[in-house]
PDB file of N, CA and C in Angstrom:
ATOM      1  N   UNK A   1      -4.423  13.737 -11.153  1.00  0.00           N
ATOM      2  CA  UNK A   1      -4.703  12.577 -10.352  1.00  0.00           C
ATOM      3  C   UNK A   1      -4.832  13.007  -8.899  1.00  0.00           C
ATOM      4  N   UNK A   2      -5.960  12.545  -8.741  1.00  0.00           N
ATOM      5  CA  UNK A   2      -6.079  12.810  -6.917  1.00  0.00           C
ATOM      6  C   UNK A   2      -5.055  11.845  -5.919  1.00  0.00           C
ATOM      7  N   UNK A   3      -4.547  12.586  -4.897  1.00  0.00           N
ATOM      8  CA  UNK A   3      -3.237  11.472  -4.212  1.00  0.00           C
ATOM      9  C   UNK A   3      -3.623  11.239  -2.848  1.00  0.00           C
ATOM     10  N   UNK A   4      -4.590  12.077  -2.530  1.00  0.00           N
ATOM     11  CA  UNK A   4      -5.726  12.727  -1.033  1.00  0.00           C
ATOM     12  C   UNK A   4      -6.634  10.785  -0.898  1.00  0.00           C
ATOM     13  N   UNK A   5      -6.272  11.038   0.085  1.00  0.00           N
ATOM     14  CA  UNK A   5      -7.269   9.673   0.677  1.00  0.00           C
ATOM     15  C   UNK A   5      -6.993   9.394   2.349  1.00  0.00           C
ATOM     16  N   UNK A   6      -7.857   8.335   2.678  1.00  0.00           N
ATOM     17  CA  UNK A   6      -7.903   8.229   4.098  1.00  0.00           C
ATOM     18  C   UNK A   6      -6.561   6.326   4.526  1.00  0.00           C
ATOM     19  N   UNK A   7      -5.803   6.677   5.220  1.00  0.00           N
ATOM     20  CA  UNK A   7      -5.463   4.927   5.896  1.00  0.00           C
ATOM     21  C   UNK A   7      -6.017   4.759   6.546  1.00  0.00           C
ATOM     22  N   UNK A   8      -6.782   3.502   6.471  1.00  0.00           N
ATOM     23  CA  UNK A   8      -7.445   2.423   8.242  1.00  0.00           C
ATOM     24  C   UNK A   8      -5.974   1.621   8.535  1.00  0.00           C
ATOM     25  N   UNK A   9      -5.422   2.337   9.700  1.00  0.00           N
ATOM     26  CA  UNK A   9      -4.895   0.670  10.335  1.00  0.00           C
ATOM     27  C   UNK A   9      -5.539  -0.449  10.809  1.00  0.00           C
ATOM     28  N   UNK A  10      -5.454  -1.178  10.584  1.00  0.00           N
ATOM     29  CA  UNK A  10      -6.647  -2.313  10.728  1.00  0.00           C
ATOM     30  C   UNK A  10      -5.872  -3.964  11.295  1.00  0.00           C
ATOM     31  N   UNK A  11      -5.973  -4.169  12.664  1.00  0.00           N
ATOM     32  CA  UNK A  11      -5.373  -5.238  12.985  1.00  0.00           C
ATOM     33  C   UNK A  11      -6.269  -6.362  13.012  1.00  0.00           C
ATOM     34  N   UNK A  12      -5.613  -7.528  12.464  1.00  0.00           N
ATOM     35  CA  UNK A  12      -6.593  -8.789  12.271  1.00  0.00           C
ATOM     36  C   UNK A  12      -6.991  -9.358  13.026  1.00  0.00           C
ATOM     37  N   UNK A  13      -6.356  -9.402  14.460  1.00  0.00           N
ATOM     38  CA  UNK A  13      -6.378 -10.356  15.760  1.00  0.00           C
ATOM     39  C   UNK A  13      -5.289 -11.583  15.880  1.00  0.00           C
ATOM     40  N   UNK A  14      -5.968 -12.111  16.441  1.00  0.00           N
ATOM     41  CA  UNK A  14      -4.847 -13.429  16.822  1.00  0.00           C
ATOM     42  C   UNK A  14      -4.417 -14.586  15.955  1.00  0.00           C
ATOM     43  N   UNK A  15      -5.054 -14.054  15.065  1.00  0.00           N
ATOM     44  CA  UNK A  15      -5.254 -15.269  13.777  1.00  0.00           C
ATOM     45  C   UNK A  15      -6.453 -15.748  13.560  1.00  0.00           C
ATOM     46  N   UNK A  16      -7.222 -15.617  14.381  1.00  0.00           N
ATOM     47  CA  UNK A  16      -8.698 -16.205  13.537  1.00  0.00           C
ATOM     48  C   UNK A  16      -9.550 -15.238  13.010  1.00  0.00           C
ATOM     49  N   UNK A  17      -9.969 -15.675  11.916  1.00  0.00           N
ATOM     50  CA  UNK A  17     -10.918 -14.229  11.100  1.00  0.00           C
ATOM     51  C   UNK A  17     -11.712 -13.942  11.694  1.00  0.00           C
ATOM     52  N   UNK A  18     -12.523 -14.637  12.532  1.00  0.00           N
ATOM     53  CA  UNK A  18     -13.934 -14.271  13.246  1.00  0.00           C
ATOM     54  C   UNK A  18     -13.553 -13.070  13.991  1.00  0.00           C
ATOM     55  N   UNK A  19     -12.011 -12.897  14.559  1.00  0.00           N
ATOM     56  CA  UNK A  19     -12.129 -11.876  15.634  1.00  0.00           C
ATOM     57  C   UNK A  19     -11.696 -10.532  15.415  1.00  0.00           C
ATOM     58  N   UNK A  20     -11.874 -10.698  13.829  1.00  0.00           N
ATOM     59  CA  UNK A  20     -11.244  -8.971  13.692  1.00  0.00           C
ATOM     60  C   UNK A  20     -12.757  -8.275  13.980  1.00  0.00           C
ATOM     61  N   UNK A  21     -12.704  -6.863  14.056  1.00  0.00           N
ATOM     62  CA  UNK A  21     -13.230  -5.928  14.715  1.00  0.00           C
ATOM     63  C   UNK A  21     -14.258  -5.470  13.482  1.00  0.00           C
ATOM     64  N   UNK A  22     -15.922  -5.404  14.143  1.00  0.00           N
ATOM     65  CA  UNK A  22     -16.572  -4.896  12.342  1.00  0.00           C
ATOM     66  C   UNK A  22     -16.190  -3.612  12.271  1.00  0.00           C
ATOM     67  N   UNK A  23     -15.574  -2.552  12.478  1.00  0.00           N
ATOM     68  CA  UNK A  23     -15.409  -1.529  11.945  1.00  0.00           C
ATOM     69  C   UNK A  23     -14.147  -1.651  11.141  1.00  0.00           C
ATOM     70  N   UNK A  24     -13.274  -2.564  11.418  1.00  0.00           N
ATOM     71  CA  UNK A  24     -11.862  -3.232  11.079  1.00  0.00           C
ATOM     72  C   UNK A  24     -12.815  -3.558   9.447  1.00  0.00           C
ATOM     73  N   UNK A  25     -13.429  -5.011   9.860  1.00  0.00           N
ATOM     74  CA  UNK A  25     -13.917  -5.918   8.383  1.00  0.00           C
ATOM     75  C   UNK A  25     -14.718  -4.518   7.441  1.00  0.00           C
ATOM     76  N   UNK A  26     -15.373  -3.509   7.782  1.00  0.00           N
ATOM     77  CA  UNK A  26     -16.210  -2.845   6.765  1.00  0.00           C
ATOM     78  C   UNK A  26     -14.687  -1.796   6.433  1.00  0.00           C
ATOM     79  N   UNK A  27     -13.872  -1.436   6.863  1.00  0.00           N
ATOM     80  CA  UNK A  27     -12.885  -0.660   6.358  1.00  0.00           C
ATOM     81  C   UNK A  27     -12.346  -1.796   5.094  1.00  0.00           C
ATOM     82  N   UNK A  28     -12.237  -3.246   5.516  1.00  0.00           N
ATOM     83  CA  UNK A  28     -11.600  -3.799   4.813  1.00  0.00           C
ATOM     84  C   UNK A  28     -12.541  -4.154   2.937  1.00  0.00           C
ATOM     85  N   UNK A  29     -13.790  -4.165   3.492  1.00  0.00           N
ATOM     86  CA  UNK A  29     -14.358  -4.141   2.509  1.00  0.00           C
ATOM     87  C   UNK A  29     -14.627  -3.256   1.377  1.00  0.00           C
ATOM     88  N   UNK A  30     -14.403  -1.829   1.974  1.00  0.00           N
ATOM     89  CA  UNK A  30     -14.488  -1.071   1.081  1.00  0.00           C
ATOM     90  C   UNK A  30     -13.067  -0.335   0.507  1.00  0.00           C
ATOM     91  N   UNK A  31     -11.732  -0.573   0.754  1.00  0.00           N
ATOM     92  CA  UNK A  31     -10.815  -0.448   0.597  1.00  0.00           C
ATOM     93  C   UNK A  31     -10.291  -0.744  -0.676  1.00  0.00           C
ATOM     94  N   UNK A  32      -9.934   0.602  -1.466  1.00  0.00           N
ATOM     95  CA  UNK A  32      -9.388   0.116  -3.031  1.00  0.00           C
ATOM     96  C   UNK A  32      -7.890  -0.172  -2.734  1.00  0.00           C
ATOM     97  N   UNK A  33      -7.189  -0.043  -1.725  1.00  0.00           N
ATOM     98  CA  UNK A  33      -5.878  -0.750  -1.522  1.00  0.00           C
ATOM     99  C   UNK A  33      -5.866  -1.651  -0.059  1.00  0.00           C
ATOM    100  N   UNK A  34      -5.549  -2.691   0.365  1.00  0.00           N
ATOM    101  CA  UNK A  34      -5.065  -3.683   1.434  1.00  0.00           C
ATOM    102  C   UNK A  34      -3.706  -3.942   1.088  1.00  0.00           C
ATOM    103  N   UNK A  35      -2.639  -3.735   1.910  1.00  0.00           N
ATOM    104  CA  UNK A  35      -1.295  -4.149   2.581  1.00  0.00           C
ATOM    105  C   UNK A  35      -1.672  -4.729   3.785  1.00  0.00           C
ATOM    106  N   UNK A  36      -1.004  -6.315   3.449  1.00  0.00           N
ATOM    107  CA  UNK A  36      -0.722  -7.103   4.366  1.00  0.00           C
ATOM    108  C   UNK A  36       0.408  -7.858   4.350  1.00  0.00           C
ATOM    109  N   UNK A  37       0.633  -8.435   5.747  1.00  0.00           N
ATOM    110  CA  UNK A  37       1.836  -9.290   6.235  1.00  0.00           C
ATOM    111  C   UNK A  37       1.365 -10.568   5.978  1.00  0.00           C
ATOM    112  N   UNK A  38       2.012 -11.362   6.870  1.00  0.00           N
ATOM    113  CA  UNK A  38       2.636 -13.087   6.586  1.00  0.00           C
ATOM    114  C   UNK A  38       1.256 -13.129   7.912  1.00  0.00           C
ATOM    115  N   UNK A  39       1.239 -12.135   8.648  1.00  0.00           N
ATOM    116  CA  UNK A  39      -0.212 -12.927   9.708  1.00  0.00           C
ATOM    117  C   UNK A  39      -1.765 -12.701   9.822  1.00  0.00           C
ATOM    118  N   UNK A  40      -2.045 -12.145   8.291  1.00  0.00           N
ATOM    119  CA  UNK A  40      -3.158 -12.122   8.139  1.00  0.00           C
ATOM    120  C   UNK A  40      -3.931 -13.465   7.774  1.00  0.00           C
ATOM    121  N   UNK A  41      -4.817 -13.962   8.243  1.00  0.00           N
ATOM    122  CA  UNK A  41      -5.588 -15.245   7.885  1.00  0.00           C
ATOM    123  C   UNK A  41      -6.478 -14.887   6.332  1.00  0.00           C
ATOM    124  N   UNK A  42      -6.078 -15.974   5.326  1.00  0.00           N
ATOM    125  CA  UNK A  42      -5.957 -15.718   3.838  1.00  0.00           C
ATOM    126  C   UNK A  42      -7.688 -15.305   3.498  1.00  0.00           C
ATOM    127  N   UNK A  43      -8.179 -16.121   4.213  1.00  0.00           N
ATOM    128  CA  UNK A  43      -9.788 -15.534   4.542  1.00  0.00           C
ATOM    129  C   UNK A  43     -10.105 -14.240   4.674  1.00  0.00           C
ATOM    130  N   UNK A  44      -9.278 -13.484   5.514  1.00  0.00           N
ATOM    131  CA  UNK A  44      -9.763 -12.321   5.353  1.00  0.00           C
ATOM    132  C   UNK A  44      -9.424 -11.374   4.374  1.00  0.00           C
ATOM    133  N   UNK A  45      -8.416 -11.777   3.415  1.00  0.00           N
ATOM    134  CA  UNK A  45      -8.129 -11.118   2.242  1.00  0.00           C
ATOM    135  C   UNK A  45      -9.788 -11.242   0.762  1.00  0.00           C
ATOM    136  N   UNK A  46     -10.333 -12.419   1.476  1.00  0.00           N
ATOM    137  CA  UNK A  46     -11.355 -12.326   0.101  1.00  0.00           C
ATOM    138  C   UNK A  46     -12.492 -11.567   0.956  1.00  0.00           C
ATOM    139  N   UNK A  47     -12.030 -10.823   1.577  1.00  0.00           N
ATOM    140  CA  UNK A  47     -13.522 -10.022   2.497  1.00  0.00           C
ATOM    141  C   UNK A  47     -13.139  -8.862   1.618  1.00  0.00           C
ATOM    142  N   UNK A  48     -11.885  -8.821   0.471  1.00  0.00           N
ATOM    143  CA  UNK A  48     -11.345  -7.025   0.401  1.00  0.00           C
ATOM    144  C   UNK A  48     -12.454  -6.947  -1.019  1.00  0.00           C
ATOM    145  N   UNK A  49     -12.504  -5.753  -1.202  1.00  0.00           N
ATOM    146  CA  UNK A  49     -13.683  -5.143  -2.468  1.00  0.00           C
ATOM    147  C   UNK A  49     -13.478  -5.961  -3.715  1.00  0.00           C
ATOM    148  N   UNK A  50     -14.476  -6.278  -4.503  1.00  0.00           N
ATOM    149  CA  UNK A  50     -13.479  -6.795  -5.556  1.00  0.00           C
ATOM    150  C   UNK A  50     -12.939  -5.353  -6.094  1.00  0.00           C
ATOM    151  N   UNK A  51     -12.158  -6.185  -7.045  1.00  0.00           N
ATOM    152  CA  UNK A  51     -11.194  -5.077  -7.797  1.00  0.00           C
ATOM    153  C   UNK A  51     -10.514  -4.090  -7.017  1.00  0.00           C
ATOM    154  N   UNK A  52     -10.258  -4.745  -5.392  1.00  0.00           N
ATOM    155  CA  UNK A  52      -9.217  -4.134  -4.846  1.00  0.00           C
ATOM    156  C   UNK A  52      -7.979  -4.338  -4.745  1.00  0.00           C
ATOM    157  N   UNK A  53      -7.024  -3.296  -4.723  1.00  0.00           N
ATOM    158  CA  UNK A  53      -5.437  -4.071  -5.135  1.00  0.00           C
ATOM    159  C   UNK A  53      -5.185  -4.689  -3.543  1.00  0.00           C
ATOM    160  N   UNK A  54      -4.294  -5.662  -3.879  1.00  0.00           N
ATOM    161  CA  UNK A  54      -4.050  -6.481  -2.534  1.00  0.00           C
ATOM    162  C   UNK A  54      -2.484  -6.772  -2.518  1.00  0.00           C
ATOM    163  N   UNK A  55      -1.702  -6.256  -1.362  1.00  0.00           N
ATOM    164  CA  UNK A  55      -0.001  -6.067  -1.428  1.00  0.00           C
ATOM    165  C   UNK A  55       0.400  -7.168  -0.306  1.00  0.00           C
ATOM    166  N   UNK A  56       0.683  -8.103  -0.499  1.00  0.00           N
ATOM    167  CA  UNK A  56       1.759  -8.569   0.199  1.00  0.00           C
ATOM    168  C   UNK A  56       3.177  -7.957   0.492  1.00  0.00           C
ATOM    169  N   UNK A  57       3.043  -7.128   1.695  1.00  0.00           N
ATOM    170  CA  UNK A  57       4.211  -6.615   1.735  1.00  0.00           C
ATOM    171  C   UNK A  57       5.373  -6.961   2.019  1.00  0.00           C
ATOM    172  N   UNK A  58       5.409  -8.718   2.724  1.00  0.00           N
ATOM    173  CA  UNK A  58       6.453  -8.982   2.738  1.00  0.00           C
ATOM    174  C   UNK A  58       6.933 -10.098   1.886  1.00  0.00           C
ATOM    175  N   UNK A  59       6.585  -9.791   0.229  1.00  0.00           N
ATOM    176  CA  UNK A  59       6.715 -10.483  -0.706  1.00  0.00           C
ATOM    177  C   UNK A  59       7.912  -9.966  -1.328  1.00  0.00           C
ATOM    178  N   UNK A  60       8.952 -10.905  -1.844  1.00  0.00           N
ATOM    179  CA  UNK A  60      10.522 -10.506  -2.626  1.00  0.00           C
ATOM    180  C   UNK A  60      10.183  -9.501  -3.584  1.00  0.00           C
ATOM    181  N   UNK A  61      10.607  -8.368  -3.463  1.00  0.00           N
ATOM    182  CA  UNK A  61      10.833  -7.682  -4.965  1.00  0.00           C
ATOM    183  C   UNK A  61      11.833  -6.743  -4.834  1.00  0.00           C
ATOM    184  N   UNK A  62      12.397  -6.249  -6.068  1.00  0.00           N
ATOM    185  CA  UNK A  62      13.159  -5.557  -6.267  1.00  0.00           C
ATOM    186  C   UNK A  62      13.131  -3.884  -6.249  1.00  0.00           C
ATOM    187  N   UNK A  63      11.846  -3.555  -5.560  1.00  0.00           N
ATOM    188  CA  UNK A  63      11.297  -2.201  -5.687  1.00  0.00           C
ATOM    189  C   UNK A  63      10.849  -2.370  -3.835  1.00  0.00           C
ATOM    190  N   UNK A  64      11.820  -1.666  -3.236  1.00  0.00           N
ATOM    191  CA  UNK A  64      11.415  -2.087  -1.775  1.00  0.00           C
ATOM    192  C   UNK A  64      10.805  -0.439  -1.515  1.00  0.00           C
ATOM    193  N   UNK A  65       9.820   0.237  -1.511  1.00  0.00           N
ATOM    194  CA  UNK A  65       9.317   1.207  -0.691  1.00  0.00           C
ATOM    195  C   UNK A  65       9.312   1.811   1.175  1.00  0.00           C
ATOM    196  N   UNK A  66       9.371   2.404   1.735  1.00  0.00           N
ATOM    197  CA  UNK A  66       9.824   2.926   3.164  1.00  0.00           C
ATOM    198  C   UNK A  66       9.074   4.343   3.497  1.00  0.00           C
ATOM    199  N   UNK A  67       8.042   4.370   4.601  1.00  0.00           N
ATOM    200  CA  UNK A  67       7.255   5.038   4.500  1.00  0.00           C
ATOM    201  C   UNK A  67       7.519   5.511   5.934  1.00  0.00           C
ATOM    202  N   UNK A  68       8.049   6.623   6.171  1.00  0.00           N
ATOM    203  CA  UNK A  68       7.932   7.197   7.642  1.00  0.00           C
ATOM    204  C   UNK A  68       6.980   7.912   8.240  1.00  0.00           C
ATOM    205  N   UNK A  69       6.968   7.848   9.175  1.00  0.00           N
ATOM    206  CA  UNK A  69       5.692   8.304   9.980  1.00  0.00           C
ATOM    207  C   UNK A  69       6.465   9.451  11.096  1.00  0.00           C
ATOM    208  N   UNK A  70       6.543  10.577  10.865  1.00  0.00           N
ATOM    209  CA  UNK A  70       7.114  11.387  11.811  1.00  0.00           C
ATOM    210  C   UNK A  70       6.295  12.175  12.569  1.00  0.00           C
ATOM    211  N   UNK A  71       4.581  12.227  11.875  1.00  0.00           N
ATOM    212  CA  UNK A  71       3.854  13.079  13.013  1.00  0.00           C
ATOM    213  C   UNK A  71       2.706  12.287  13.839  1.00  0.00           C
ATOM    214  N   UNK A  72       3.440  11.150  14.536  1.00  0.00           N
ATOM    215  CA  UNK A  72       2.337  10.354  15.266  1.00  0.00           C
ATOM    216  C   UNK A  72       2.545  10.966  16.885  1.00  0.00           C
TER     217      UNK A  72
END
């Protein structure tokens, strides 16, 4: 299994979909994974590929993941 791939951080704006960024919306479109929060506008989740997985990350579960970032 290949584990090699690229992240877009990709910020939505202020809340309205119109104002995310097109290099932002075409990352989002072609993306076989999207993680998002509680302030993404729900609109811009049906911009994601179909048959892309889509994570609410700050949804209850019992499998909490923690991802550090030590070489920024």
């Amino acid at each position: 299994m290949n584990r090699e791939g690229l992240v877009y951080i990709v910020g939505a704006g202020p809340g309205d979909p119109e104002l995310i960024t097109v290099k932002g919306l075409a990352c989002l479109r072609k993306s076989d994974v999207v993680a998002h929060d509680r302030l993404v506008h729900p609109s811009l989740l049906e911009e994601a590929r179909p048959g892309a997985e889509i994570i609410d990350v700050e949804a209850p579960t019992r499998l909490r993941h923690k991802v550090f970032c030590t070489n920024l």
